[in-house]
Protein backbone atom coordinates (compact mmCIF):
# COMPACT_ATOMS: atom_id res chain seq x y z
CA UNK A 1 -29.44 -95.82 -14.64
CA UNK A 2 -26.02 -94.86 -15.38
CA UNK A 3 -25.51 -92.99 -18.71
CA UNK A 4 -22.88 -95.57 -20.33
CA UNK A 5 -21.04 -92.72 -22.14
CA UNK A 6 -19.95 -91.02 -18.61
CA UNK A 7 -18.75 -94.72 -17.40
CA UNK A 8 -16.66 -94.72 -21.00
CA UNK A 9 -15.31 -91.87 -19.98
CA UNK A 10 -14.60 -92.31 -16.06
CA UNK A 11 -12.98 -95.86 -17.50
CA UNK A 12 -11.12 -93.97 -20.08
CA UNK A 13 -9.30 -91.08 -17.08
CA UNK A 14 -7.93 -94.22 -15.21
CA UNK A 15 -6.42 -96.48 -17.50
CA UNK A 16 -4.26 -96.31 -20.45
CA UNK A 17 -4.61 -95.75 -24.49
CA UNK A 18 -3.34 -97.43 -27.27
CA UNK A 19 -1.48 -95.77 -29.59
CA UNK A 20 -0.06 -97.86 -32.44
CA UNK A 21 -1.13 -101.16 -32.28
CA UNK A 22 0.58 -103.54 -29.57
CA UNK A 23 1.55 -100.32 -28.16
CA UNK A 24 0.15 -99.08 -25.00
CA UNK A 25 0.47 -95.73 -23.19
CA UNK A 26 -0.31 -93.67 -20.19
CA UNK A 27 -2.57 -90.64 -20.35
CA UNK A 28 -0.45 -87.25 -20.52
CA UNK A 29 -1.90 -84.78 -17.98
CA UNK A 30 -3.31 -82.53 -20.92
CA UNK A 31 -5.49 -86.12 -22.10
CA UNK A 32 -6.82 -86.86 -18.78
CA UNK A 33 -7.80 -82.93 -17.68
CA UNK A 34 -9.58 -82.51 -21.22
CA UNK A 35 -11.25 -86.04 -20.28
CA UNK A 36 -12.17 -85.14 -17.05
CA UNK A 37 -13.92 -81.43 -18.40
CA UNK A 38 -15.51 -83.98 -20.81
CA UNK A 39 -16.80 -85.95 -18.56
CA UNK A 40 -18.50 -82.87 -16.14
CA UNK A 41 -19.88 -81.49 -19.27
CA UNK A 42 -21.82 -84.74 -20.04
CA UNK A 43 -22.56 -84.90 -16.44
CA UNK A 44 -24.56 -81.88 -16.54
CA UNK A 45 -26.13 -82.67 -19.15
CA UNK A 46 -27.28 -85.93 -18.17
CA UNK A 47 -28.90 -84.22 -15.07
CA UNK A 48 -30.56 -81.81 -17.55
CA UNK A 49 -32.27 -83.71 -19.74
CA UNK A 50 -33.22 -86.70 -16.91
CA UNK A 51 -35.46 -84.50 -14.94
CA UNK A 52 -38.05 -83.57 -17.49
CA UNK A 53 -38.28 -87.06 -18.30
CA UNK A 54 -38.66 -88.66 -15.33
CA UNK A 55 -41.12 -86.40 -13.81
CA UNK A 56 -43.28 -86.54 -17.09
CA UNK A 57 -43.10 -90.26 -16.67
CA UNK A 58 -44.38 -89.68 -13.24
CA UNK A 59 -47.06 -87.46 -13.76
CA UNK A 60 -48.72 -90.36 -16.79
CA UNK A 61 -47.96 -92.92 -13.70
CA UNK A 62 -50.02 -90.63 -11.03
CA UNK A 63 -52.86 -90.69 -14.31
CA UNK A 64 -52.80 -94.15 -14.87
CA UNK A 65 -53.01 -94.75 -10.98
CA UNK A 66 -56.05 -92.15 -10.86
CA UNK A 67 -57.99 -93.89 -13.68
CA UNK A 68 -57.93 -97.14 -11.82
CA UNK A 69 -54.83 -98.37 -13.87
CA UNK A 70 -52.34 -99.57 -10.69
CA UNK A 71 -50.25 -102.05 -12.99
CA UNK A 72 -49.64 -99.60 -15.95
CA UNK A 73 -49.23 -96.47 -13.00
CA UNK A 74 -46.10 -99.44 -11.32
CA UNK A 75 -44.78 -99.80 -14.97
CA UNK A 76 -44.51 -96.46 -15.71
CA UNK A 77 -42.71 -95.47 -12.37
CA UNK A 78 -39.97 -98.05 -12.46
CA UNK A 79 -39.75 -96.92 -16.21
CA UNK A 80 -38.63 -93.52 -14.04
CA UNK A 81 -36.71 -94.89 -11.41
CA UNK A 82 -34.75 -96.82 -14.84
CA UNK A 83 -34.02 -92.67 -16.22
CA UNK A 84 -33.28 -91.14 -12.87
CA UNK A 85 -29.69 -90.27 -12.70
CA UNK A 86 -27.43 -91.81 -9.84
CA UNK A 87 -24.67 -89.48 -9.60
């Protein structure tokens, strides 16, 4: 799943802003590298907190699969393929 923040941003460093209204402009090179640190901050991020998550998710699946539960162990691991992050 692709955080929809970090596709704002990537979006956001190849297009233009408006900046009074009916006006448009070009990103200055100061806007776009301050977006683009932006968006490898949130990148990182994204990979931190995904991890936990999806190998918690995971381990309940490999549970549920143990204790004879194989349709709530398939729910729970495309519930973690939905939080794994496709960079």
């Amino acid at each position: 799943m692709r955080n929809p923040y970090i596709e704002a941003l990537k979006r956001r460093t190849s297009s233009t802003i408006p900046c009074v209204p009916g006006v448009v402009r070009s990103l200055n090179m100061y806007e776009r590298e301050l977006i683009q640190s932006l968006l490898r901050e949130f990148e990182k991020i994204d990979r931190k907190f995904s991890i936990p998550v999806v190998s918690k998710l995971r381990k309940v699946a490999d549970q549920c699969e143990a204790g004879g539960h194989k349709g709530r162990a398939r729910m729970f691991r495309a519930l973690a393929k939905e939080f794994e992050v496709n960079l």
